[in-house]
C-alpha atoms as a PDB file:
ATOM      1  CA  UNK A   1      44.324  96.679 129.049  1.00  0.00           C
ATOM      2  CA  UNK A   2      42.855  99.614 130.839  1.00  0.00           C
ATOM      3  CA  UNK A   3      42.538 103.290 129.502  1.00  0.00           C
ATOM      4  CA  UNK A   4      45.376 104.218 131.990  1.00  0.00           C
ATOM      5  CA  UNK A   5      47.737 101.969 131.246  1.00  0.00           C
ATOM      6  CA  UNK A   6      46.669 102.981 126.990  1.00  0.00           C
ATOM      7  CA  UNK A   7      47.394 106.567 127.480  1.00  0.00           C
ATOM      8  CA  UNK A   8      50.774 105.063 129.642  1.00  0.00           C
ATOM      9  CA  UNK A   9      51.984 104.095 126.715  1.00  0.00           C
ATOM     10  CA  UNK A  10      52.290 107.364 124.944  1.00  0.00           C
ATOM     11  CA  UNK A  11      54.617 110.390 125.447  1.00  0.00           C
ATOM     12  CA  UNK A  12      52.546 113.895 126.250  1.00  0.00           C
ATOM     13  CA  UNK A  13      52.739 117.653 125.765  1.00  0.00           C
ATOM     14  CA  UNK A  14      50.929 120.112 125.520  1.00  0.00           C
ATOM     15  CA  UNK A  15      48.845 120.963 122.212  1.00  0.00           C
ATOM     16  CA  UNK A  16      46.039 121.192 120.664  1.00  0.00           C
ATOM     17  CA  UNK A  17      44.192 118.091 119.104  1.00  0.00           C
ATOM     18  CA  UNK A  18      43.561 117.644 115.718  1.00  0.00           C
ATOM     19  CA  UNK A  19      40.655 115.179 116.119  1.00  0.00           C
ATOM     20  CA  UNK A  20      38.146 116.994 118.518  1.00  0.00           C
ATOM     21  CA  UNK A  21      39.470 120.525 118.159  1.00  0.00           C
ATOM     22  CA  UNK A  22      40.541 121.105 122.095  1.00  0.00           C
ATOM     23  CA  UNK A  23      43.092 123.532 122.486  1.00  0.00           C
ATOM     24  CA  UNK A  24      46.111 123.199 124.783  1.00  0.00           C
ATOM     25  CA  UNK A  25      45.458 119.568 126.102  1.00  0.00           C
ATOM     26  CA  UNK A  26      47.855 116.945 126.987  1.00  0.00           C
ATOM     27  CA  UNK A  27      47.847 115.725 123.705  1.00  0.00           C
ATOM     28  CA  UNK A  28      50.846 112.965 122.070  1.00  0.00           C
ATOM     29  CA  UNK A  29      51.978 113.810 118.722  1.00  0.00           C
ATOM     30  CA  UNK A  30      50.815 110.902 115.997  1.00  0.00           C
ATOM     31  CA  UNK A  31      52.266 112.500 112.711  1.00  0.00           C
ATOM     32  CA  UNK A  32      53.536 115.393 110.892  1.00  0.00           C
ATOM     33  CA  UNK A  33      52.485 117.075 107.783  1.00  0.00           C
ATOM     34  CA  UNK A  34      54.738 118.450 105.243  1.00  0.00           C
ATOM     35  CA  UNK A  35      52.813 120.911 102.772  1.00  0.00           C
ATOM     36  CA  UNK A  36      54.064 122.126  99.222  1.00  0.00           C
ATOM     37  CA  UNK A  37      54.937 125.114 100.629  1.00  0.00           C
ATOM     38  CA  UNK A  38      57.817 123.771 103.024  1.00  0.00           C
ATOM     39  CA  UNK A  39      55.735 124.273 106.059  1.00  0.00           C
ATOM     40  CA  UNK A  40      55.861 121.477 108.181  1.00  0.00           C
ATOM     41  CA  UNK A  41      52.719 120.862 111.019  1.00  0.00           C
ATOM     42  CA  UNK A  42      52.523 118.456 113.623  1.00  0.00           C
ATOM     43  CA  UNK A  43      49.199 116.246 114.297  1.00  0.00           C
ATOM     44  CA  UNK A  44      48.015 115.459 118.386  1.00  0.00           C
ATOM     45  CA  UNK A  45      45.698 113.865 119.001  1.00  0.00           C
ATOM     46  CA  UNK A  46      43.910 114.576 123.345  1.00  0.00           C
ATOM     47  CA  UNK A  47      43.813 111.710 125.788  1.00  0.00           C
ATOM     48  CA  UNK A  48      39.903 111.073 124.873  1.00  0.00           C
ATOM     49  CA  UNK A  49      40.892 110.549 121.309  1.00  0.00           C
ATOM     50  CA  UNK A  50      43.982 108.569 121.626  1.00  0.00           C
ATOM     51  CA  UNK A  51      41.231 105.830 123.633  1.00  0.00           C
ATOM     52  CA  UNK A  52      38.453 106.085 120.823  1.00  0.00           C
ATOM     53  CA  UNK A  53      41.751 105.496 117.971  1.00  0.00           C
ATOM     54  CA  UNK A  54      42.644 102.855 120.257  1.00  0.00           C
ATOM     55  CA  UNK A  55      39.212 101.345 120.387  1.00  0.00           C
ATOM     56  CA  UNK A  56      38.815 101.832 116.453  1.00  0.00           C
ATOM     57  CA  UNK A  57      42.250  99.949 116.340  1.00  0.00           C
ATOM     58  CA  UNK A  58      41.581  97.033 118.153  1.00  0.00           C
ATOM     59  CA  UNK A  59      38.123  96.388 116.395  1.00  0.00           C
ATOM     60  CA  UNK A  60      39.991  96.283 113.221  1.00  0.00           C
ATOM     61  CA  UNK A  61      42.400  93.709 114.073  1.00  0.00           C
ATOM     62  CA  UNK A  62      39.555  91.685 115.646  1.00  0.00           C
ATOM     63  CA  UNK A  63      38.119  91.950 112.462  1.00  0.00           C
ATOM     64  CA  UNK A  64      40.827  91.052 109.901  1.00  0.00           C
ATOM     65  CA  UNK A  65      42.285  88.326 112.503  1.00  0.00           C
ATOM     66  CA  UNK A  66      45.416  90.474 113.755  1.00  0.00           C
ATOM     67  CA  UNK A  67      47.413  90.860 116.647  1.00  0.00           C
ATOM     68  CA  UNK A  68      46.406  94.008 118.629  1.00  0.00           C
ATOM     69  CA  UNK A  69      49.035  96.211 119.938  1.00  0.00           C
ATOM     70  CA  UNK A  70      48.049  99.277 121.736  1.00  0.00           C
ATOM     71  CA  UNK A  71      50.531 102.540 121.982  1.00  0.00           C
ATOM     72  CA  UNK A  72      51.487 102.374 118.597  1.00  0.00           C
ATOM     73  CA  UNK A  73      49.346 105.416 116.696  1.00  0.00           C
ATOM     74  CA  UNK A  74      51.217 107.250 114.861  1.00  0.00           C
ATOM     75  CA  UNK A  75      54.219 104.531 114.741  1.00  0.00           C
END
Protein backbone atom coordinates (compact mmCIF):
# COMPACT_ATOMS: atom_id res chain seq x y z
CA UNK A 1 0.00 0.00 0.00
CA UNK A 2 1.48 3.37 -0.65
CA UNK A 3 2.06 6.25 1.96
CA UNK A 4 -0.89 8.11 0.25
CA UNK A 5 -3.30 5.79 0.27
CA UNK A 6 -1.89 5.07 4.49
CA UNK A 7 -2.48 8.58 5.47
CA UNK A 8 -6.07 8.08 3.18
CA UNK A 9 -7.12 6.09 5.60
CA UNK A 10 -7.15 8.43 8.51
CA UNK A 11 -9.35 11.46 9.39
CA UNK A 12 -7.18 14.96 9.82
CA UNK A 13 -7.16 18.25 11.71
CA UNK A 14 -5.22 20.40 12.73
CA UNK A 15 -2.87 19.87 15.93
CA UNK A 16 0.04 19.44 17.21
CA UNK A 17 1.84 15.95 17.31
CA UNK A 18 2.68 14.22 20.21
CA UNK A 19 5.43 12.05 18.66
CA UNK A 20 7.85 14.60 16.94
CA UNK A 21 6.73 17.75 18.72
CA UNK A 22 5.42 19.81 15.41
CA UNK A 23 2.96 22.25 16.18
CA UNK A 24 -0.22 22.88 14.19
CA UNK A 25 0.17 20.02 11.54
CA UNK A 26 -2.41 17.98 9.92
CA UNK A 27 -2.23 15.59 12.47
CA UNK A 28 -5.24 12.47 13.17
CA UNK A 29 -6.10 11.99 16.67
CA UNK A 30 -4.89 8.23 17.97
CA UNK A 31 -6.03 8.47 21.73
CA UNK A 32 -7.03 10.47 24.61
CA UNK A 33 -5.69 10.81 28.03
CA UNK A 34 -7.70 11.14 31.08
CA UNK A 35 -5.49 12.43 34.13
CA UNK A 36 -6.43 12.21 37.97
CA UNK A 37 -7.26 15.53 37.88
CA UNK A 38 -10.36 15.26 35.40
CA UNK A 39 -8.47 16.85 32.63
CA UNK A 40 -8.87 15.09 29.62
CA UNK A 41 -5.97 15.55 26.51
CA UNK A 42 -6.07 14.33 23.18
CA UNK A 43 -2.91 12.49 21.45
CA UNK A 44 -2.05 13.31 17.28
CA UNK A 45 0.14 12.03 15.92
CA UNK A 46 1.66 14.33 12.04
CA UNK A 47 1.45 12.62 8.69
CA UNK A 48 5.38 11.61 8.97
CA UNK A 49 4.62 9.77 12.13
CA UNK A 50 1.42 8.12 11.34
CA UNK A 51 3.89 6.31 8.22
CA UNK A 52 6.87 5.42 10.68
CA UNK A 53 3.75 3.84 13.35
CA UNK A 54 2.58 2.30 10.31
CA UNK A 55 5.91 0.89 9.34
CA UNK A 56 6.60 -0.18 13.11
CA UNK A 57 3.10 -1.90 12.78
CA UNK A 58 3.50 -3.90 9.94
CA UNK A 59 7.04 -5.24 11.03
CA UNK A 60 5.39 -6.52 14.07
CA UNK A 61 2.81 -8.53 12.50
CA UNK A 62 5.44 -9.84 10.05
CA UNK A 63 7.10 -10.84 12.96
CA UNK A 64 4.54 -12.61 15.20
CA UNK A 65 2.77 -14.10 11.88
CA UNK A 66 -0.33 -11.58 11.81
CA UNK A 67 -2.50 -10.08 9.45
CA UNK A 68 -1.48 -6.43 8.75
CA UNK A 69 -4.09 -3.85 8.60
CA UNK A 70 -3.08 -0.34 8.03
CA UNK A 71 -5.42 2.81 9.25
CA UNK A 72 -6.15 1.37 12.38
CA UNK A 73 -3.74 3.41 15.12
CA UNK A 74 -5.39 4.43 17.66
CA UNK A 75 -8.50 1.93 16.98
Amino acid sequence: MTPDAILALYRWVAADCFRCGRARRHATRLDVISTPSGHIYELHACGHCVLELEEERQIHAERCGAVYRPGTLGA
